[in-house]
PDB file of N, CA and C in Angstrom:
ATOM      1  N   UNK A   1       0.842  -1.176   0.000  1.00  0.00           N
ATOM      2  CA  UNK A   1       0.000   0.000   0.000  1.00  0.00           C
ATOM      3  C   UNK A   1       0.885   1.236   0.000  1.00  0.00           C
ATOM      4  N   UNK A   2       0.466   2.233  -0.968  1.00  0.00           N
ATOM      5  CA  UNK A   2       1.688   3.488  -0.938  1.00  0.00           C
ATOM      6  C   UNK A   2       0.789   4.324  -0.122  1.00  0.00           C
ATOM      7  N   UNK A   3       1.715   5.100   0.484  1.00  0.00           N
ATOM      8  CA  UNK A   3       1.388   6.283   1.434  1.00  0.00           C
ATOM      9  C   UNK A   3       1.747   7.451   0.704  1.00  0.00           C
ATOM     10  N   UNK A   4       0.656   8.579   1.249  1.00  0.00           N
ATOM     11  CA  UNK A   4       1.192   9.832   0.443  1.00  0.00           C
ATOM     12  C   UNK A   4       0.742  10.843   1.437  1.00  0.00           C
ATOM     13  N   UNK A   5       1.313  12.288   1.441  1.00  0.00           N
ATOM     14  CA  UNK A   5       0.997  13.098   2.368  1.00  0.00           C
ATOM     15  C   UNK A   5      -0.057  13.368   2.391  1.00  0.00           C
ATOM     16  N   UNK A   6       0.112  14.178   3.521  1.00  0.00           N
ATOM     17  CA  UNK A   6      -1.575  14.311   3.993  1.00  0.00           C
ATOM     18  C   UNK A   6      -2.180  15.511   3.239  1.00  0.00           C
ATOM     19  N   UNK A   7      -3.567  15.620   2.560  1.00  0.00           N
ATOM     20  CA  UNK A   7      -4.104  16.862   1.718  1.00  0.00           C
ATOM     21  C   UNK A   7      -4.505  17.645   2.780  1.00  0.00           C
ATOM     22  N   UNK A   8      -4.005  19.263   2.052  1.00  0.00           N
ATOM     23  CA  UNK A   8      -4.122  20.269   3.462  1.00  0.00           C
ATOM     24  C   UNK A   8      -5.544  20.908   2.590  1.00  0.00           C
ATOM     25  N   UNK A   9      -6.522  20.913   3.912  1.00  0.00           N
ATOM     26  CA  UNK A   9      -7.795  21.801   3.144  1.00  0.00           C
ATOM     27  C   UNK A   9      -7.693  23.103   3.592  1.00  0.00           C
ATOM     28  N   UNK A  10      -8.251  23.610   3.047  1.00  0.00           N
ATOM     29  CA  UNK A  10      -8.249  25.243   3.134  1.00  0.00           C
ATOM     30  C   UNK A  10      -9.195  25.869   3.559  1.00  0.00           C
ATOM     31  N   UNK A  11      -9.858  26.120   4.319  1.00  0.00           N
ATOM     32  CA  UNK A  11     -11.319  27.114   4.232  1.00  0.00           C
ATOM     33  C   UNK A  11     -11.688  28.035   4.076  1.00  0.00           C
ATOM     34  N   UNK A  12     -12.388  28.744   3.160  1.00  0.00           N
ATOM     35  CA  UNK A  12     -12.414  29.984   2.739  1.00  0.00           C
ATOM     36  C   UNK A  12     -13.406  30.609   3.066  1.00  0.00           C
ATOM     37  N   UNK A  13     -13.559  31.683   3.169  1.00  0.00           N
ATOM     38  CA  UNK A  13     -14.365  32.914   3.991  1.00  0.00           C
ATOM     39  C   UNK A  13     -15.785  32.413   3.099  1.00  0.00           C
ATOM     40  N   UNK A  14     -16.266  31.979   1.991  1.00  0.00           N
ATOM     41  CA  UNK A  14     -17.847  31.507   1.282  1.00  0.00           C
ATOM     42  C   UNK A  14     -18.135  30.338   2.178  1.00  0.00           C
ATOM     43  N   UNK A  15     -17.509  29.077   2.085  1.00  0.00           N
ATOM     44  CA  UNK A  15     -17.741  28.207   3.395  1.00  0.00           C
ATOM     45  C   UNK A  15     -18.226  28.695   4.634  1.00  0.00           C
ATOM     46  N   UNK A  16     -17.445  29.703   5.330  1.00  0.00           N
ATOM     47  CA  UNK A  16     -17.642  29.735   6.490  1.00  0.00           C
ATOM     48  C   UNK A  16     -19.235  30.243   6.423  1.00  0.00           C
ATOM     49  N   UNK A  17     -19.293  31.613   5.489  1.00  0.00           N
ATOM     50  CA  UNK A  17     -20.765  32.202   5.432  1.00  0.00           C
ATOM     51  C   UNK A  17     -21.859  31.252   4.952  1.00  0.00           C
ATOM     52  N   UNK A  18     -21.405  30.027   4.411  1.00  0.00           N
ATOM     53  CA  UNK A  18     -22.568  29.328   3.792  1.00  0.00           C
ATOM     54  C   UNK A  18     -23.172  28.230   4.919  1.00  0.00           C
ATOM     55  N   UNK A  19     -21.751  28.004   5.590  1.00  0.00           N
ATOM     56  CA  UNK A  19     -22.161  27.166   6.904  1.00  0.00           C
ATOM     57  C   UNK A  19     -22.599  28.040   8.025  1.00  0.00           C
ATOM     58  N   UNK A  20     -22.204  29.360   7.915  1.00  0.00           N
ATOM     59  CA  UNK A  20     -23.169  30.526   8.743  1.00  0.00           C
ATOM     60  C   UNK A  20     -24.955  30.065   8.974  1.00  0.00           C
ATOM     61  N   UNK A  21     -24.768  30.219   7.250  1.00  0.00           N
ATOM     62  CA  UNK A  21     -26.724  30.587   6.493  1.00  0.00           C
ATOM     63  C   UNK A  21     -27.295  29.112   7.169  1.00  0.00           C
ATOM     64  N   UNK A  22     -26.596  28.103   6.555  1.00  0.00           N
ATOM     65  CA  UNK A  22     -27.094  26.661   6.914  1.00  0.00           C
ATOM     66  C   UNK A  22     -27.847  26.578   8.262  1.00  0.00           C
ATOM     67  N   UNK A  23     -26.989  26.898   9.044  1.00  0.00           N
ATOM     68  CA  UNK A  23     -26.829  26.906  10.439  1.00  0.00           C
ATOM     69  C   UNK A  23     -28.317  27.185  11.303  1.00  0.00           C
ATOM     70  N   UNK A  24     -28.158  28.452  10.585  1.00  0.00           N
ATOM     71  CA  UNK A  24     -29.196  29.738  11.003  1.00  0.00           C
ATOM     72  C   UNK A  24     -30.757  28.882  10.572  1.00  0.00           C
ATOM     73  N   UNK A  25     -30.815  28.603   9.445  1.00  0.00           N
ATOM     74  CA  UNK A  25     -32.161  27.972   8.922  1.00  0.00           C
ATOM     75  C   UNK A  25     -31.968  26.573   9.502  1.00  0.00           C
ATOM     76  N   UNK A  26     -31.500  26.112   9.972  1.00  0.00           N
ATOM     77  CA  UNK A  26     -32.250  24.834  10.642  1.00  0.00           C
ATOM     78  C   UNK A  26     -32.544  25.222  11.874  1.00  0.00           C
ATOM     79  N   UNK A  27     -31.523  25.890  12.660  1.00  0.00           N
ATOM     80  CA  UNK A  27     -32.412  26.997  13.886  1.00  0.00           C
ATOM     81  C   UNK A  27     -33.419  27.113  14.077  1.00  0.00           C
ATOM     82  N   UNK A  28     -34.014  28.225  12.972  1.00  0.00           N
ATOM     83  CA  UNK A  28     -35.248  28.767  12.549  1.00  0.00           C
ATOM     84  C   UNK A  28     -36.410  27.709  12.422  1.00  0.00           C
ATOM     85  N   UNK A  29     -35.951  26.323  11.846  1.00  0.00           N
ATOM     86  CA  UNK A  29     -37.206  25.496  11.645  1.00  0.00           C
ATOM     87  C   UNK A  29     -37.314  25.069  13.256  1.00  0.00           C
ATOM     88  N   UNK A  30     -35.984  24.257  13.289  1.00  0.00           N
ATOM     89  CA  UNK A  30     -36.100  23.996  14.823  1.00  0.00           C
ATOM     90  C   UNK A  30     -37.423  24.464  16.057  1.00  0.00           C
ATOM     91  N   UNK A  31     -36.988  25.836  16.127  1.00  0.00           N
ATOM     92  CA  UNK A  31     -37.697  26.763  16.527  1.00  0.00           C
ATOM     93  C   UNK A  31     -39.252  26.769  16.321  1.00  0.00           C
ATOM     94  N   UNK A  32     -39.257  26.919  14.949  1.00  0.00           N
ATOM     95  CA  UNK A  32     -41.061  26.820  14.404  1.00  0.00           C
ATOM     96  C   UNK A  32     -41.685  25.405  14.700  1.00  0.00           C
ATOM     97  N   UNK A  33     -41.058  23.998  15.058  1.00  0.00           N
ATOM     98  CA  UNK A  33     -41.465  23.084  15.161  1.00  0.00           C
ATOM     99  C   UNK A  33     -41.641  23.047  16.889  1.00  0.00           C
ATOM    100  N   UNK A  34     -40.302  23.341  17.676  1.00  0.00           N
ATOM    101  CA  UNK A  34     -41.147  24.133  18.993  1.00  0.00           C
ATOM    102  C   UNK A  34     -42.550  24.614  19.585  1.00  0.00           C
ATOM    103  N   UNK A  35     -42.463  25.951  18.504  1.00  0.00           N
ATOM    104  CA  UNK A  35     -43.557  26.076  18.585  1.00  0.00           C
ATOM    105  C   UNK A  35     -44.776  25.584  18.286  1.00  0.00           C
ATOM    106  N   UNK A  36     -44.737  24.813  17.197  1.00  0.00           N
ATOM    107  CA  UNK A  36     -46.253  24.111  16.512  1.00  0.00           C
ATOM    108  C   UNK A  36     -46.391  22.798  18.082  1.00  0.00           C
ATOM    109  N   UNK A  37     -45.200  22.376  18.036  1.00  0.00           N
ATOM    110  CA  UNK A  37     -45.418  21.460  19.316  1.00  0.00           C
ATOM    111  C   UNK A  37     -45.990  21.883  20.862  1.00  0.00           C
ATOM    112  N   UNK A  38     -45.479  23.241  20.864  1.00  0.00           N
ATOM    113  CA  UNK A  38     -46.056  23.416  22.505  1.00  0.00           C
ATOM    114  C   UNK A  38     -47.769  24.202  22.271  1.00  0.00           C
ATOM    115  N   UNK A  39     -47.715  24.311  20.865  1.00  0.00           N
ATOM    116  CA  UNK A  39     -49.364  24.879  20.894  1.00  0.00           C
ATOM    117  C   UNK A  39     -49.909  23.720  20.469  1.00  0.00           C
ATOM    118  N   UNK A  40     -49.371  22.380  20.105  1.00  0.00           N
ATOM    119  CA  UNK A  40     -50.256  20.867  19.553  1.00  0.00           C
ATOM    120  C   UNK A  40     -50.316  20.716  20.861  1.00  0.00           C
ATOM    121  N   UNK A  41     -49.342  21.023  22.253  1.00  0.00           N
ATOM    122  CA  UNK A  41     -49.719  20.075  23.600  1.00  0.00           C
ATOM    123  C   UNK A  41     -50.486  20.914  24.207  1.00  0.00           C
ATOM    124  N   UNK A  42     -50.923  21.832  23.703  1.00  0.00           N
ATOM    125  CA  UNK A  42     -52.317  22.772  24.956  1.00  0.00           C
ATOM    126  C   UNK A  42     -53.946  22.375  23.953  1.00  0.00           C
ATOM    127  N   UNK A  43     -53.680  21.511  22.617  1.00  0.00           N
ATOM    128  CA  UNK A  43     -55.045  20.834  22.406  1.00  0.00           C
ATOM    129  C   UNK A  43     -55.047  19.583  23.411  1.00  0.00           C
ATOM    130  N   UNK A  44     -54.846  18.897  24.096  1.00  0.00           N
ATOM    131  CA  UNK A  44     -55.288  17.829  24.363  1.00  0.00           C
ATOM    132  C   UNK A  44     -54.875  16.587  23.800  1.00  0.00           C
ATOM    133  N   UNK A  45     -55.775  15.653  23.810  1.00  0.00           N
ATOM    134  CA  UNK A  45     -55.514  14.020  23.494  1.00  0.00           C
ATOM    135  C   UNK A  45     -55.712  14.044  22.103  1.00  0.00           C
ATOM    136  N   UNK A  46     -56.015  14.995  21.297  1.00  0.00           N
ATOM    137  CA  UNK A  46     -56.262  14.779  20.097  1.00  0.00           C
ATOM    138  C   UNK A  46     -55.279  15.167  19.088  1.00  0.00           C
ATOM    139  N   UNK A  47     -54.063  16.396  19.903  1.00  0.00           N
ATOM    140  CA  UNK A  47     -52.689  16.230  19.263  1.00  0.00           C
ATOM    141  C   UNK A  47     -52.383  15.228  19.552  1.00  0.00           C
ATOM    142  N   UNK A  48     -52.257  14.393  20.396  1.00  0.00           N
ATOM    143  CA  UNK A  48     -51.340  13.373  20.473  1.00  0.00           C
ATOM    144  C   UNK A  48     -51.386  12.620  19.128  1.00  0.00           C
ATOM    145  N   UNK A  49     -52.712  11.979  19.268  1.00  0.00           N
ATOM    146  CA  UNK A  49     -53.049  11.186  17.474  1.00  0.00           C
ATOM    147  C   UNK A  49     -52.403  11.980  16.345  1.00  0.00           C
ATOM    148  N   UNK A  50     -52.917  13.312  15.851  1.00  0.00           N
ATOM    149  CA  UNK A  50     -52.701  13.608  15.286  1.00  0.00           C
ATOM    150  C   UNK A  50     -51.089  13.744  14.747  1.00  0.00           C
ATOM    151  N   UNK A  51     -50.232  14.441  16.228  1.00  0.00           N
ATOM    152  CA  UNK A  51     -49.059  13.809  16.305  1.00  0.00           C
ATOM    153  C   UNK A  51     -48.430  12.690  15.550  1.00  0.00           C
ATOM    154  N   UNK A  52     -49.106  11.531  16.074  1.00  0.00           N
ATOM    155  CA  UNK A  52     -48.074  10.775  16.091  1.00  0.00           C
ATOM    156  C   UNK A  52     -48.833   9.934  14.255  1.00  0.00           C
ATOM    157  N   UNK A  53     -49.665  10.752  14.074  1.00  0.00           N
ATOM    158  CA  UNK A  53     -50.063  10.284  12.528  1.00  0.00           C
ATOM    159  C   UNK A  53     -48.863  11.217  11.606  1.00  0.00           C
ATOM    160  N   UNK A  54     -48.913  12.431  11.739  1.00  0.00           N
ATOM    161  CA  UNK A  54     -48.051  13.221  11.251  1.00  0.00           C
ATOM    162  C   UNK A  54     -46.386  12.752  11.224  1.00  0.00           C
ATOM    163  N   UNK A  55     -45.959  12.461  12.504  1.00  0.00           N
ATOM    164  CA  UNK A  55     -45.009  11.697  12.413  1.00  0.00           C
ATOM    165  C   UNK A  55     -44.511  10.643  11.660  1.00  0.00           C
ATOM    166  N   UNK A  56     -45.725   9.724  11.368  1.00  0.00           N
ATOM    167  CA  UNK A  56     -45.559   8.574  10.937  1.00  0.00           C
ATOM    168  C   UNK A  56     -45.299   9.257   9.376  1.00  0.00           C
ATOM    169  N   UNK A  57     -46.540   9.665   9.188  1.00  0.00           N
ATOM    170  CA  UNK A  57     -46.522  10.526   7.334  1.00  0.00           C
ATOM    171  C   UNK A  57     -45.278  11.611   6.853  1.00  0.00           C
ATOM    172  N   UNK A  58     -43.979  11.831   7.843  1.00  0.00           N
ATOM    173  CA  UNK A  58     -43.516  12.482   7.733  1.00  0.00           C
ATOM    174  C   UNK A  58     -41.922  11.304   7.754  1.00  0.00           C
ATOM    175  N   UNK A  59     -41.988  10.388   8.537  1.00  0.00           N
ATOM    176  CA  UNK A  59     -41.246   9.046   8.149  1.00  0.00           C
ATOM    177  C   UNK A  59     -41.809   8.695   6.642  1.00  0.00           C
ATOM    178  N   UNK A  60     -42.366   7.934   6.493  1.00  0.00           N
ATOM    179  CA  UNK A  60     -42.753   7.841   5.074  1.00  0.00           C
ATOM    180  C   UNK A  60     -42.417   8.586   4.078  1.00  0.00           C
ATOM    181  N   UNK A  61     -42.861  10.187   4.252  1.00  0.00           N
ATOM    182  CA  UNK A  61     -42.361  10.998   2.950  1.00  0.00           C
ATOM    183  C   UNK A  61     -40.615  10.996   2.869  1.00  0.00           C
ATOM    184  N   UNK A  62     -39.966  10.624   4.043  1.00  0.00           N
ATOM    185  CA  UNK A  62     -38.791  11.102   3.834  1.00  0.00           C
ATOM    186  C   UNK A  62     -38.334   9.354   3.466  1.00  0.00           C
ATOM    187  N   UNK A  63     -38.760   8.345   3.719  1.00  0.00           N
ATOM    188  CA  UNK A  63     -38.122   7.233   2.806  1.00  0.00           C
ATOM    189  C   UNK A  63     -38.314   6.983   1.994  1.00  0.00           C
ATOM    190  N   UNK A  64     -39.890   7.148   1.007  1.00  0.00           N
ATOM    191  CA  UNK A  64     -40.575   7.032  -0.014  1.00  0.00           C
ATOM    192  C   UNK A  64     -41.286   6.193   0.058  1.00  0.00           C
ATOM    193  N   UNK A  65     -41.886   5.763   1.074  1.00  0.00           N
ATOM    194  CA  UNK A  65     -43.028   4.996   1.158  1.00  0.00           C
ATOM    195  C   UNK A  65     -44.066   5.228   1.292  1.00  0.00           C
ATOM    196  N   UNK A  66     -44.919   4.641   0.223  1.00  0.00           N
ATOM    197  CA  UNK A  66     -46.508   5.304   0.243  1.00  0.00           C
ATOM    198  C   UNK A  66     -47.308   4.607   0.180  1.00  0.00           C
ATOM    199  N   UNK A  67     -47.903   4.122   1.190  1.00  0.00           N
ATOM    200  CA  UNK A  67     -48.758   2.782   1.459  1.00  0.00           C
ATOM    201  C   UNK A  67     -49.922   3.224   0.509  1.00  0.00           C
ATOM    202  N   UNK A  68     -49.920   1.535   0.592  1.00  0.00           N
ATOM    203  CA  UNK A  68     -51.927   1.379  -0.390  1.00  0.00           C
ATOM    204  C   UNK A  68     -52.499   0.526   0.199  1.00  0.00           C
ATOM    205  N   UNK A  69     -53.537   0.817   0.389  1.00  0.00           N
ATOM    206  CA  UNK A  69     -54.842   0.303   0.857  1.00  0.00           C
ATOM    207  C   UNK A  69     -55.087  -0.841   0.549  1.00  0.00           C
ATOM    208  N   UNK A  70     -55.329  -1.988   1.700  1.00  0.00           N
ATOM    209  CA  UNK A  70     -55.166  -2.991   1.072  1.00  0.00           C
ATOM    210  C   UNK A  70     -56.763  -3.522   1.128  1.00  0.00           C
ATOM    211  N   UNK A  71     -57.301  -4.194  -0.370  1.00  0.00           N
ATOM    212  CA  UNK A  71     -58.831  -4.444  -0.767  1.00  0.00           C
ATOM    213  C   UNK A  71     -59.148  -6.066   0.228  1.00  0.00           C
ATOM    214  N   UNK A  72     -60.255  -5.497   0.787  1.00  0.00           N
ATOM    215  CA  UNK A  72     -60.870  -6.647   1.866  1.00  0.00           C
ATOM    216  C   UNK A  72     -61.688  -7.647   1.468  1.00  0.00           C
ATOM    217  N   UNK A  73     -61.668  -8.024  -0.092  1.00  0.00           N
ATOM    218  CA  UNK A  73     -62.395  -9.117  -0.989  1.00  0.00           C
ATOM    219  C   UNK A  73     -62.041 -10.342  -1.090  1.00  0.00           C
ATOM    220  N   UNK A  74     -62.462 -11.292  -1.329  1.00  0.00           N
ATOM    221  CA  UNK A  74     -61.743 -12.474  -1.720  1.00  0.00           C
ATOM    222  C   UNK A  74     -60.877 -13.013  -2.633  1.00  0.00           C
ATOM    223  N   UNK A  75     -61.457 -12.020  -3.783  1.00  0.00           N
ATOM    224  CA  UNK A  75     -61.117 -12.485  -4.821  1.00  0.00           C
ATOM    225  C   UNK A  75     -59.810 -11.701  -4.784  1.00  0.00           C
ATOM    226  N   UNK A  76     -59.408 -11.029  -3.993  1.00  0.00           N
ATOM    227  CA  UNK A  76     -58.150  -9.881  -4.321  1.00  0.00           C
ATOM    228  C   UNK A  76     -57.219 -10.848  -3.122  1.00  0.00           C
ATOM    229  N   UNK A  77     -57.125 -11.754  -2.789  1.00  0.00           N
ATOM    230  CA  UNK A  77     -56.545 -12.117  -1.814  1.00  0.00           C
ATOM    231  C   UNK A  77     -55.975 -13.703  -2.592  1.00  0.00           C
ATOM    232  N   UNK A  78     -57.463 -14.107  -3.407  1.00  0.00           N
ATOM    233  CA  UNK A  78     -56.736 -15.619  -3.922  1.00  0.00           C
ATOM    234  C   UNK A  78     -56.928 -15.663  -5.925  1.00  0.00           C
ATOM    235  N   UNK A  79     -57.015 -14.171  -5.643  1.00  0.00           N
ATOM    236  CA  UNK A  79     -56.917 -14.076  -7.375  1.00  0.00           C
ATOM    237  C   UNK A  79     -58.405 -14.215  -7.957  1.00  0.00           C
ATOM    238  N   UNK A  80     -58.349 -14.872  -9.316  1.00  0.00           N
ATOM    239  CA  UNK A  80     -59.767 -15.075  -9.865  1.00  0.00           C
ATOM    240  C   UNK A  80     -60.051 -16.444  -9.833  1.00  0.00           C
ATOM    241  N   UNK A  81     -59.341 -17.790  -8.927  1.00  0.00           N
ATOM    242  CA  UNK A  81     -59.434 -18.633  -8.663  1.00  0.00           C
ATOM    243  C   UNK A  81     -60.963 -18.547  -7.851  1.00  0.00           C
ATOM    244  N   UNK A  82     -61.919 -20.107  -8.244  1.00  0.00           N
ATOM    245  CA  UNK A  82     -63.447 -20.422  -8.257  1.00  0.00           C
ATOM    246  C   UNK A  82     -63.177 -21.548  -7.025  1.00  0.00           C
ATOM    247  N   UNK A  83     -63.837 -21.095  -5.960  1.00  0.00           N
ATOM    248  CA  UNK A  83     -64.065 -22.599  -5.455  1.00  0.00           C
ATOM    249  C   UNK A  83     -65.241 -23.372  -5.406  1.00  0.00           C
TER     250      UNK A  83
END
């Protein structure tokens, strides 16, 4: 295995401001989700559901899963097979 020196990085003053901006806006959501949360916990038992539906739909959008409804027939379960 060859060895070679080590690469020197540099950081330049656009980095720093872009990891500034970054920074700042996840803050900001941070923050707004705070808030939507401490005004979902002064509804009651019915944020909670809602909560934890939102949650779930918000897992999903971010893996790409998008459930379907699954049909409660017979025929969708063993095909167009006759008994």
């Amino acid at each position: 295995m060859l060895r070679r020196k080590p690469t020197r990085l540099e950081l330049k003053l656009d980095d720093i401001e872009e990891f500034e901006s970054i920074r700042k806006d996840l803050e900001s959501r941070k923050k707004q989700r705070e808030d939507v949360d401490v005004v979902g916990a002064s509804d009651g038992e019915g944020a909670i559901v809602n909560d934890h539906k939102s949650r779930e739909q918000m897992i999903n959008d971010r893996i790409g899963y998008k459930p379907q409804p699954k049909p409660n027939n017979r025929s969708s379960q063993f095909g167009s097979f006759e008994f």
